[in-house]
PDB file of N, CA and C in Angstrom:
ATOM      1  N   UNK A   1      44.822 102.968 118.774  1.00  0.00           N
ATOM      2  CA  UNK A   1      45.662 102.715 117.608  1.00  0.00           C
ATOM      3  C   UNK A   1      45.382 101.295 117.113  1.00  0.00           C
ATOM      4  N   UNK A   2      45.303 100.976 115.613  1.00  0.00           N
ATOM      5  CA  UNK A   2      45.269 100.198 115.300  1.00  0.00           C
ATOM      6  C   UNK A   2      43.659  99.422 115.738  1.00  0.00           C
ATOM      7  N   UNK A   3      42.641 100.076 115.683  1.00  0.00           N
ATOM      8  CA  UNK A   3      41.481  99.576 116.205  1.00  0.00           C
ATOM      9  C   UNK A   3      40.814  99.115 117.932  1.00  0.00           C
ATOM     10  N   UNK A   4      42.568  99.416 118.539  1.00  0.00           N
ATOM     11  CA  UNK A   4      41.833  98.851 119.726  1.00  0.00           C
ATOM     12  C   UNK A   4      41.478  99.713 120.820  1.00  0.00           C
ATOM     13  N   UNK A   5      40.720  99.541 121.451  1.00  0.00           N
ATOM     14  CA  UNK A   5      40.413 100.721 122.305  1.00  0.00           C
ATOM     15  C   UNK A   5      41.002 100.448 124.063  1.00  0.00           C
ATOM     16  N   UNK A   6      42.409 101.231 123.826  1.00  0.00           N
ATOM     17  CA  UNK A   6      43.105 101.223 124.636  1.00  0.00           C
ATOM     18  C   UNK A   6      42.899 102.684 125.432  1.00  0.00           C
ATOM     19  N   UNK A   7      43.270 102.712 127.283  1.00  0.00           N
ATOM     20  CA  UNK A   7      42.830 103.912 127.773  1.00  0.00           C
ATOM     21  C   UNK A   7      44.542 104.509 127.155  1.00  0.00           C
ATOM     22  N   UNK A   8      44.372 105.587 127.112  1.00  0.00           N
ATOM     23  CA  UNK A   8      45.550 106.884 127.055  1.00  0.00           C
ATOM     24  C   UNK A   8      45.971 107.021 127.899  1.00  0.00           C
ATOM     25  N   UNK A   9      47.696 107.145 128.027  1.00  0.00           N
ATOM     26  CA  UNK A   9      48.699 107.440 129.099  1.00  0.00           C
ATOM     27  C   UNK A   9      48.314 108.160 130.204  1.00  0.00           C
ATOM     28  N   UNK A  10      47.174 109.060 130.436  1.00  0.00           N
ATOM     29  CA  UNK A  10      47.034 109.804 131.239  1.00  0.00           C
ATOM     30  C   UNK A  10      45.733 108.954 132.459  1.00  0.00           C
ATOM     31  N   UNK A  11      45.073 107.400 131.756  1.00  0.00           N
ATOM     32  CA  UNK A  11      44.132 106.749 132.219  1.00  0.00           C
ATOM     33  C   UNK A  11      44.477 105.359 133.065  1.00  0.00           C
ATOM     34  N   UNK A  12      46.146 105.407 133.051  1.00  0.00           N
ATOM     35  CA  UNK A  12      46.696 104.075 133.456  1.00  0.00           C
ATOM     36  C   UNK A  12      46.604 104.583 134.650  1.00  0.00           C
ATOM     37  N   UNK A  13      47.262 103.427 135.966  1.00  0.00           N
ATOM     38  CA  UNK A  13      47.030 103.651 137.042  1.00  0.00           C
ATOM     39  C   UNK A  13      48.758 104.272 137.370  1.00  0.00           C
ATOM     40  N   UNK A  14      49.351 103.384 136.266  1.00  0.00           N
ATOM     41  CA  UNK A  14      50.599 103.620 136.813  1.00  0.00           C
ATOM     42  C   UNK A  14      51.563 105.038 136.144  1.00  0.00           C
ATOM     43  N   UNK A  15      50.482 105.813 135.444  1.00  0.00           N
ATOM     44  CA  UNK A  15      51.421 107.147 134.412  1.00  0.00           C
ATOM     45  C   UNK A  15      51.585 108.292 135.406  1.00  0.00           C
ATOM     46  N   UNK A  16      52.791 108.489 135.172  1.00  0.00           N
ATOM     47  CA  UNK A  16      53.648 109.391 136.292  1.00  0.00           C
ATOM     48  C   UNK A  16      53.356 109.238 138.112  1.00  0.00           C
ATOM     49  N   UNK A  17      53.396 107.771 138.066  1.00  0.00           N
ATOM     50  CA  UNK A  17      53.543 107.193 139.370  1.00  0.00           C
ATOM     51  C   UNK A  17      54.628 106.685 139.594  1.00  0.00           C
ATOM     52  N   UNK A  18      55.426 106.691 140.849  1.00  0.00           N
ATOM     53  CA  UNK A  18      56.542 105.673 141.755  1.00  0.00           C
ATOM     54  C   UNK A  18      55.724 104.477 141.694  1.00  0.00           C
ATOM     55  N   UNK A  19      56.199 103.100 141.642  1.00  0.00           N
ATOM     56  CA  UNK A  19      56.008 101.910 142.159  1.00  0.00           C
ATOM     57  C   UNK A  19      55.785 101.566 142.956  1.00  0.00           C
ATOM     58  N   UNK A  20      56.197 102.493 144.365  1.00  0.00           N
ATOM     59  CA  UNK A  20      55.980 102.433 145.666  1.00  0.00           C
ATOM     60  C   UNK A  20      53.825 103.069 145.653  1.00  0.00           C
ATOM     61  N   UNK A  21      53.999 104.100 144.822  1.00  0.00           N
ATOM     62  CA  UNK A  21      52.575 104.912 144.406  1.00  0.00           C
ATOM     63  C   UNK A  21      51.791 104.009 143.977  1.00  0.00           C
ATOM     64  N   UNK A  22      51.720 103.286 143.260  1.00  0.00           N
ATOM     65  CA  UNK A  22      51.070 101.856 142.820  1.00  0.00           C
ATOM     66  C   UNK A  22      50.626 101.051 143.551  1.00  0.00           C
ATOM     67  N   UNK A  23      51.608 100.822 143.973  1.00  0.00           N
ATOM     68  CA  UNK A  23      51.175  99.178 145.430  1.00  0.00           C
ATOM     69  C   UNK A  23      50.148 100.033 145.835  1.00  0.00           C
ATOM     70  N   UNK A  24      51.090 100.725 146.281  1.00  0.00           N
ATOM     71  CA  UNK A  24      49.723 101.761 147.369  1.00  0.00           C
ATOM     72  C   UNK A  24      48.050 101.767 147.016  1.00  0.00           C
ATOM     73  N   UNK A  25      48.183 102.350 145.912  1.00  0.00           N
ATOM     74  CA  UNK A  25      46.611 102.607 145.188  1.00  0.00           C
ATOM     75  C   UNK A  25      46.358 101.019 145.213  1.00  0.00           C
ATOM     76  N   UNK A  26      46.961  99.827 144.748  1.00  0.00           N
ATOM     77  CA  UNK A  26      46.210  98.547 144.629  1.00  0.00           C
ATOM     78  C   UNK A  26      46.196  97.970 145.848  1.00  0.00           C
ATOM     79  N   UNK A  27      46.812  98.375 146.812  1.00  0.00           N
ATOM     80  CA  UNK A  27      46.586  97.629 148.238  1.00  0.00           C
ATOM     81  C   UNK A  27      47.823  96.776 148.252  1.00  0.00           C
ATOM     82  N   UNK A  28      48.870  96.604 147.584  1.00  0.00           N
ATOM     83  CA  UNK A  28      49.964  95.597 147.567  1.00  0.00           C
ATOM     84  C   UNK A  28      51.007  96.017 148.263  1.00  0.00           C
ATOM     85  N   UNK A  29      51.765  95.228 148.997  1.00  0.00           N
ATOM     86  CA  UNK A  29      52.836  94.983 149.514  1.00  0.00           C
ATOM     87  C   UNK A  29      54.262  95.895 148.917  1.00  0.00           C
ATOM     88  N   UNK A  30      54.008  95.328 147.943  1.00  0.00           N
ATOM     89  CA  UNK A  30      55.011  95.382 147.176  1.00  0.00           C
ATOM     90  C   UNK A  30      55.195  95.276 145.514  1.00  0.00           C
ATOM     91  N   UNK A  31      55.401  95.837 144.490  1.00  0.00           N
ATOM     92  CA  UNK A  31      55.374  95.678 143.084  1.00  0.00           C
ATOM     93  C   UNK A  31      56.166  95.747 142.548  1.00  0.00           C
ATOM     94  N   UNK A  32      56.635  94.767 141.199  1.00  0.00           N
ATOM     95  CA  UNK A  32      58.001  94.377 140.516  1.00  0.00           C
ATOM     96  C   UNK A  32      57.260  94.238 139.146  1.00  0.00           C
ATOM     97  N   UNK A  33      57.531  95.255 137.924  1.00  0.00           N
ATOM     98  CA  UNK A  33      56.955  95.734 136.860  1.00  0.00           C
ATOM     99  C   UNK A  33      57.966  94.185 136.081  1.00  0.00           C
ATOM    100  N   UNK A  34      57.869  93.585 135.123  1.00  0.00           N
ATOM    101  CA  UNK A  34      59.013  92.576 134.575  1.00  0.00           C
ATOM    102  C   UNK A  34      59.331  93.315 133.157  1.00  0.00           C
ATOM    103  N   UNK A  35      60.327  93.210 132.954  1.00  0.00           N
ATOM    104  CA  UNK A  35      61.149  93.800 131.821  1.00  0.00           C
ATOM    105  C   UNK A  35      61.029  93.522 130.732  1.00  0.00           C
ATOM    106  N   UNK A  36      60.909  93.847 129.703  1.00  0.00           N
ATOM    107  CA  UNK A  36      60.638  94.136 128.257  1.00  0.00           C
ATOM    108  C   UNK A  36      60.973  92.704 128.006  1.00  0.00           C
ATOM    109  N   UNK A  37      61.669  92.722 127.736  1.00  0.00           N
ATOM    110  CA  UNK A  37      62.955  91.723 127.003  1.00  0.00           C
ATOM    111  C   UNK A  37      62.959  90.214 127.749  1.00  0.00           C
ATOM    112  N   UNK A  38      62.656  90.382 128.908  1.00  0.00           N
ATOM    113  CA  UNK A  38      62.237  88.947 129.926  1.00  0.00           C
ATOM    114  C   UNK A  38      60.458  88.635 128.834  1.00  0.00           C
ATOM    115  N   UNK A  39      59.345  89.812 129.165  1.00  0.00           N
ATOM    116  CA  UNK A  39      58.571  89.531 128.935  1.00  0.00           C
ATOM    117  C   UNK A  39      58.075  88.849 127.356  1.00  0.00           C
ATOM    118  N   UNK A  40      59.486  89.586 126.447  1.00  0.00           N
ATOM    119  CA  UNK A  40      59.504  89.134 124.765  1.00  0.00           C
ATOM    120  C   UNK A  40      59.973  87.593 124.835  1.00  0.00           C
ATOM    121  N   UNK A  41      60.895  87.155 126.047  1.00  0.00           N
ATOM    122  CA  UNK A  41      61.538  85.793 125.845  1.00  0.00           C
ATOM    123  C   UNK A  41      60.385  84.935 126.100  1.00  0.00           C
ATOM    124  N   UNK A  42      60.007  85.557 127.142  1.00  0.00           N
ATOM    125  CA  UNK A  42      58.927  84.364 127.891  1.00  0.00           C
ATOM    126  C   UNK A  42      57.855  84.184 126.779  1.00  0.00           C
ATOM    127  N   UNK A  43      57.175  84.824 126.159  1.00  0.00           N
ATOM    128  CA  UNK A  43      56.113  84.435 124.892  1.00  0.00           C
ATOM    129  C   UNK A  43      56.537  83.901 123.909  1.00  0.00           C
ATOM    130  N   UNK A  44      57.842  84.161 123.892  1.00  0.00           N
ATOM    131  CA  UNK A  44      58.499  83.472 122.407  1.00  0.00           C
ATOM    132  C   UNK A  44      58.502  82.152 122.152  1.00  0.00           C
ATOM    133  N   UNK A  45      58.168  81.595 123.722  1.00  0.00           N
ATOM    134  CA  UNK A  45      58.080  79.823 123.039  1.00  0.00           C
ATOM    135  C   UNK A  45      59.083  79.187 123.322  1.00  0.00           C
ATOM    136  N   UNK A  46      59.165  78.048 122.214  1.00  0.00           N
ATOM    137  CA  UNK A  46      60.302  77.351 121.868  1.00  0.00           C
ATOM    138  C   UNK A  46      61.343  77.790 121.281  1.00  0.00           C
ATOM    139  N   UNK A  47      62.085  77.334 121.311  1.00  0.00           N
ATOM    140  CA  UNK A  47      63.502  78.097 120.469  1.00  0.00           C
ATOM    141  C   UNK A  47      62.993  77.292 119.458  1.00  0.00           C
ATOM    142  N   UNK A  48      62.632  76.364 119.385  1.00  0.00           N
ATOM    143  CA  UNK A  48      62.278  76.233 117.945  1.00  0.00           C
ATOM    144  C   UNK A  48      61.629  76.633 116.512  1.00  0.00           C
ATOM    145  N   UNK A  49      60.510  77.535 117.212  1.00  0.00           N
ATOM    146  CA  UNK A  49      59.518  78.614 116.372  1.00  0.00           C
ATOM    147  C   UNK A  49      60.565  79.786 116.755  1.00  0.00           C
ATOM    148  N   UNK A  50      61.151  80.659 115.751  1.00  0.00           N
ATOM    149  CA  UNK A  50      61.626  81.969 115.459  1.00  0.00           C
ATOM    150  C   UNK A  50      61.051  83.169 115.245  1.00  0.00           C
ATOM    151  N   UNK A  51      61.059  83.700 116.006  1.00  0.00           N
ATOM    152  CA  UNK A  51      59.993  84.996 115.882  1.00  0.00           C
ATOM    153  C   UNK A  51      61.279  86.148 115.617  1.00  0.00           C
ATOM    154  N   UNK A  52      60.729  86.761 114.086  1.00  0.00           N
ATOM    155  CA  UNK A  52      61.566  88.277 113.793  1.00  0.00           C
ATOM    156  C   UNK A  52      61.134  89.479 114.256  1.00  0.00           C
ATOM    157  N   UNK A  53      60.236  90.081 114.483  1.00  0.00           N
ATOM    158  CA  UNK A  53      59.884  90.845 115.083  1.00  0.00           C
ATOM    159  C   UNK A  53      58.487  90.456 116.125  1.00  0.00           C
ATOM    160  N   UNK A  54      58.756  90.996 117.478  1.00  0.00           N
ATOM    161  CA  UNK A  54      57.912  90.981 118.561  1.00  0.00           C
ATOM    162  C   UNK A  54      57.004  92.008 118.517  1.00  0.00           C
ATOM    163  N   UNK A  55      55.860  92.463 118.095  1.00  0.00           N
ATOM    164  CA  UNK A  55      55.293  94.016 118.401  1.00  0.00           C
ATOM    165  C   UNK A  55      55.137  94.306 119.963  1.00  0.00           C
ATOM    166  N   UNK A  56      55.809  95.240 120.243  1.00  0.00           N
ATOM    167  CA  UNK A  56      55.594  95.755 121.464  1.00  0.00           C
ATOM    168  C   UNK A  56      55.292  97.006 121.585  1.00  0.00           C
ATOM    169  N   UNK A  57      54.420  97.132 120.572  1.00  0.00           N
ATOM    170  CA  UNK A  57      54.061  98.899 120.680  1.00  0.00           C
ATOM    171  C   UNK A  57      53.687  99.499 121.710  1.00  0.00           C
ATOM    172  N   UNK A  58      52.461  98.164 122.104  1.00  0.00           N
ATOM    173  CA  UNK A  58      51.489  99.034 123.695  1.00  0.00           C
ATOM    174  C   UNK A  58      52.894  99.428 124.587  1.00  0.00           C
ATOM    175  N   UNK A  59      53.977  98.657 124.813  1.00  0.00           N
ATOM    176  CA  UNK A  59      54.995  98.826 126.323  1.00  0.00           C
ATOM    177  C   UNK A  59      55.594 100.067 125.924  1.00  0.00           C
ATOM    178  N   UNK A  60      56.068  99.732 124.280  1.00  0.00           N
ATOM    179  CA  UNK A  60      57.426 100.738 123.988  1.00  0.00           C
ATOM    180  C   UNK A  60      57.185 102.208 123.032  1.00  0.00           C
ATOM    181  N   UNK A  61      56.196 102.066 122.606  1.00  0.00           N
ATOM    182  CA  UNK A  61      55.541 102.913 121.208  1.00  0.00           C
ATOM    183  C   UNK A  61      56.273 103.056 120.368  1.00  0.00           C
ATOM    184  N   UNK A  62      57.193 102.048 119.733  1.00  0.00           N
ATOM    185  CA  UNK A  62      57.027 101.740 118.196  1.00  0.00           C
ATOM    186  C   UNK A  62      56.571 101.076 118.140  1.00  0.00           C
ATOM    187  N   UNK A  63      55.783 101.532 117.012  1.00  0.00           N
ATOM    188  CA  UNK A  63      55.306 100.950 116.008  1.00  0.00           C
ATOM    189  C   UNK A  63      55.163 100.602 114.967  1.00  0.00           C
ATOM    190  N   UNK A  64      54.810  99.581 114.394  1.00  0.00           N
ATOM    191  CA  UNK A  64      55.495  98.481 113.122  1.00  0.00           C
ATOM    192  C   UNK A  64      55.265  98.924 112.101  1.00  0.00           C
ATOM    193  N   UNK A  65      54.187  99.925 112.160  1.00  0.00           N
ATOM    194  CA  UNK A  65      53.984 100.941 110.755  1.00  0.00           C
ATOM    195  C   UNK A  65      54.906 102.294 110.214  1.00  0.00           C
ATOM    196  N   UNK A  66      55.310 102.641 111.660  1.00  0.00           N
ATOM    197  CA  UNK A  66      56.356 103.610 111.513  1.00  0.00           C
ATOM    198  C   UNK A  66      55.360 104.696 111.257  1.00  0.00           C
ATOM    199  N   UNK A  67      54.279 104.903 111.509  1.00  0.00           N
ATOM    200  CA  UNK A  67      53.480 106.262 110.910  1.00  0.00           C
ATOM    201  C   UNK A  67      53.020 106.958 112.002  1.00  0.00           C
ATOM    202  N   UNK A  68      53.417 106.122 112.955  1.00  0.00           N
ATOM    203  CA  UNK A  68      52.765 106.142 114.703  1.00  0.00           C
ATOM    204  C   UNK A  68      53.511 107.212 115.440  1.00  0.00           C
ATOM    205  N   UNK A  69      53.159 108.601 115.635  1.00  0.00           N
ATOM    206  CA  UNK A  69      53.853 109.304 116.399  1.00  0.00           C
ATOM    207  C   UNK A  69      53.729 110.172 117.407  1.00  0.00           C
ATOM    208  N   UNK A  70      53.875 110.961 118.547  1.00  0.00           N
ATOM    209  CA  UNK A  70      53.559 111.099 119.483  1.00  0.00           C
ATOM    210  C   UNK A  70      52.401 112.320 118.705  1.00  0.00           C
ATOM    211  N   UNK A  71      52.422 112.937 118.209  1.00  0.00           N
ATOM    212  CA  UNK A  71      51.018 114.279 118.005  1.00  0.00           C
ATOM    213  C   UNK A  71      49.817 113.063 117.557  1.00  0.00           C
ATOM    214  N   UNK A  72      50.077 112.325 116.712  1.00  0.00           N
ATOM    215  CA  UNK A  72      49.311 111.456 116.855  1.00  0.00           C
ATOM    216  C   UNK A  72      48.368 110.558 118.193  1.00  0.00           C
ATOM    217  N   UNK A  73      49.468 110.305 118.396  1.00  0.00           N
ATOM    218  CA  UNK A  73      48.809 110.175 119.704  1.00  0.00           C
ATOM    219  C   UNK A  73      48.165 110.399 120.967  1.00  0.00           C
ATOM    220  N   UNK A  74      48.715 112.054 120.814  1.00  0.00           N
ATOM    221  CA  UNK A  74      48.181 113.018 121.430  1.00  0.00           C
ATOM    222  C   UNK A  74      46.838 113.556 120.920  1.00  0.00           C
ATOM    223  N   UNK A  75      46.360 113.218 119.188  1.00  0.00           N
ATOM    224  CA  UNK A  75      45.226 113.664 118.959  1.00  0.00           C
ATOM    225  C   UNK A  75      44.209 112.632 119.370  1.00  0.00           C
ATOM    226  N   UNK A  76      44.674 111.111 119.416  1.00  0.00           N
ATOM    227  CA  UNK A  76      43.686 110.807 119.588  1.00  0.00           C
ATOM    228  C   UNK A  76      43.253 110.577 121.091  1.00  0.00           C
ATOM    229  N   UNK A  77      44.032 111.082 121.931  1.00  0.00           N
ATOM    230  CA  UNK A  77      43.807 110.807 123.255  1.00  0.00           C
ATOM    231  C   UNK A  77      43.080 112.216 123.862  1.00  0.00           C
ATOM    232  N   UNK A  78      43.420 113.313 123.156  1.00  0.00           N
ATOM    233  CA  UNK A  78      42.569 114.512 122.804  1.00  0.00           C
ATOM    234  C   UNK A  78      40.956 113.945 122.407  1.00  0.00           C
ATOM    235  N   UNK A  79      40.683 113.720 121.430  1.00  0.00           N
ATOM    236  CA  UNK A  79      39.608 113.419 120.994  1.00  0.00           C
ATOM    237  C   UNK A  79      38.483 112.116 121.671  1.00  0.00           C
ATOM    238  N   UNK A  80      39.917 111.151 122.384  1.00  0.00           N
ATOM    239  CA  UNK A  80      39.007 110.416 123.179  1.00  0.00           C
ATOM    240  C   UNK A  80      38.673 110.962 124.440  1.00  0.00           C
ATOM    241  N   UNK A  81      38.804 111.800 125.032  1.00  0.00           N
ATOM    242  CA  UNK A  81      38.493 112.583 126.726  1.00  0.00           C
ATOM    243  C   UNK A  81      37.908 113.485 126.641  1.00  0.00           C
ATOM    244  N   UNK A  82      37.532 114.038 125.179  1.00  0.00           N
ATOM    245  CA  UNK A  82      36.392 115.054 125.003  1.00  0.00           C
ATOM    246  C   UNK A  82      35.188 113.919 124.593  1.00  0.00           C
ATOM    247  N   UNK A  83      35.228 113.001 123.861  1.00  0.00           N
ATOM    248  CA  UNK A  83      33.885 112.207 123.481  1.00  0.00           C
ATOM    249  C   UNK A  83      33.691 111.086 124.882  1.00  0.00           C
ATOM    250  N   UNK A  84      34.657 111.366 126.094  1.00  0.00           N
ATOM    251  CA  UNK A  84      34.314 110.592 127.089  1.00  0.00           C
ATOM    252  C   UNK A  84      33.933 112.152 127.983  1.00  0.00           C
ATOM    253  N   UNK A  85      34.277 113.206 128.408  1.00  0.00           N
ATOM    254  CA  UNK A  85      33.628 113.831 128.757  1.00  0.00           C
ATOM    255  C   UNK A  85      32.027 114.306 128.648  1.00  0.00           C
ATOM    256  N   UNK A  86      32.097 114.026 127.167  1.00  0.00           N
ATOM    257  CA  UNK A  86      30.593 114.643 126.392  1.00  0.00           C
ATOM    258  C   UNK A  86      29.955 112.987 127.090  1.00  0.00           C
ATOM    259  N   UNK A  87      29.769 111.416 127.203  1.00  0.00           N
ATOM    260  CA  UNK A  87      29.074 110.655 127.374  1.00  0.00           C
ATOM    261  C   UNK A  87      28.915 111.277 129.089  1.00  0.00           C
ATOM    262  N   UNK A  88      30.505 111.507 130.279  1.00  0.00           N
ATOM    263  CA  UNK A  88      30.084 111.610 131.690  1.00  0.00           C
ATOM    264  C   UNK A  88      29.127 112.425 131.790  1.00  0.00           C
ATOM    265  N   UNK A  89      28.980 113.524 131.242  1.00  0.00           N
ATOM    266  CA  UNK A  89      28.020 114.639 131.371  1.00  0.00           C
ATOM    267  C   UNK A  89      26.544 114.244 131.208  1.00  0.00           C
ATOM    268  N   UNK A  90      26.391 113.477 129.838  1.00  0.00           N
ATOM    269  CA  UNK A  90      25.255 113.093 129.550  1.00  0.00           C
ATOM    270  C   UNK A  90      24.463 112.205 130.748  1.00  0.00           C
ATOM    271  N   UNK A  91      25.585 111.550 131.178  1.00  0.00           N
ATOM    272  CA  UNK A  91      24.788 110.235 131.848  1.00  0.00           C
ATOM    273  C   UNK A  91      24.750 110.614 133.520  1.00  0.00           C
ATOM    274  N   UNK A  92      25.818 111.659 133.661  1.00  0.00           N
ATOM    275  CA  UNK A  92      25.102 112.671 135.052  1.00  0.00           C
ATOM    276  C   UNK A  92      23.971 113.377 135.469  1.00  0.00           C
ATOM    277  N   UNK A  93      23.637 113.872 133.896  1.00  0.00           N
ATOM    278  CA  UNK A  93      22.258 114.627 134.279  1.00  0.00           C
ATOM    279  C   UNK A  93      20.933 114.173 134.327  1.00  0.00           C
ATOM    280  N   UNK A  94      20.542 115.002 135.185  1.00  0.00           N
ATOM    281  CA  UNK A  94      19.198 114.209 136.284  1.00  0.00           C
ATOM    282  C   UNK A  94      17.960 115.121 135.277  1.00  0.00           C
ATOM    283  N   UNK A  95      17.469 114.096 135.271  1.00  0.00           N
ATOM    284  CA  UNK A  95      16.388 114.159 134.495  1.00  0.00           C
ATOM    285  C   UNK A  95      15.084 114.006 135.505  1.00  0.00           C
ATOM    286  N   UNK A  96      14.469 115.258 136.192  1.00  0.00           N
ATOM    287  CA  UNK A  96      13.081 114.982 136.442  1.00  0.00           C
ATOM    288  C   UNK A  96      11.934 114.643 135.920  1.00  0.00           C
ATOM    289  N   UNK A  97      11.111 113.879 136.191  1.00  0.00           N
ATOM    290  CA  UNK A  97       9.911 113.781 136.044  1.00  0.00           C
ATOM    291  C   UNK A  97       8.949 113.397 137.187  1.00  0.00           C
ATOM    292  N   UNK A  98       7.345 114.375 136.455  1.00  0.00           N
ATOM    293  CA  UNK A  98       6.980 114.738 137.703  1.00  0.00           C
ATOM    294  C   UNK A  98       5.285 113.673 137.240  1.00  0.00           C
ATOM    295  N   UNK A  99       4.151 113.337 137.710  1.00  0.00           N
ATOM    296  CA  UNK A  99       3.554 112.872 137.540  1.00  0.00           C
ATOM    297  C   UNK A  99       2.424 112.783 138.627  1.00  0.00           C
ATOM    298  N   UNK A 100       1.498 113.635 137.697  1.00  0.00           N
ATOM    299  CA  UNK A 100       0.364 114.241 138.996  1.00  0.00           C
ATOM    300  C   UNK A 100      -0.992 113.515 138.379  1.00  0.00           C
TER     301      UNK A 100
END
């Protein structure tokens, strides 16, 4: 969305995982995700610079265009795992050559 080439919900480590499931896969102890709203304060700076809107689409999925919606997003995450299937395939196959 929006040009960047982000993996799809189904490519994170953490989509439809426990936290406890996480550590695990990264080898950690222990994991503490930080909260929206901690993470909007902490970038915001100074209280002196005023920020009206924060985009937090990647965490929350709105988005600032409002045109952004889940079939949407579902097409393009459709369309990206078939044009990443079609490259795994390509770059699996073994190509002989023989030379006598």
């Amino acid at each position: 969305v929006y040009g960047i080439d982000m993996p799809s919900a189904h490519e994170l480590i953490a989509h439809n995982r426990s936290t406890q499931d996480v550590a695990d896969l990264i080898g950690a102890d222990w994991l503490v995700y930080q909260d929206l709203n901690d993470l909007i304060e902490a970038v915001s700076g100074s209280k002196k610079i005023k920020i009206d809107n924060f985009d937090c689409s990647v965490f929350d999925g709105k988005y600032v265009t409002g045109d952004i919606d889940e079939h949407y997003l579902n097409r393009i995450e459709s369309a990206r795992n078939d044009a990443s299937k079609i490259k795994t395939q390509a770059v699996s196959a073994i190509i002989d050559l023989y030379n006598n």
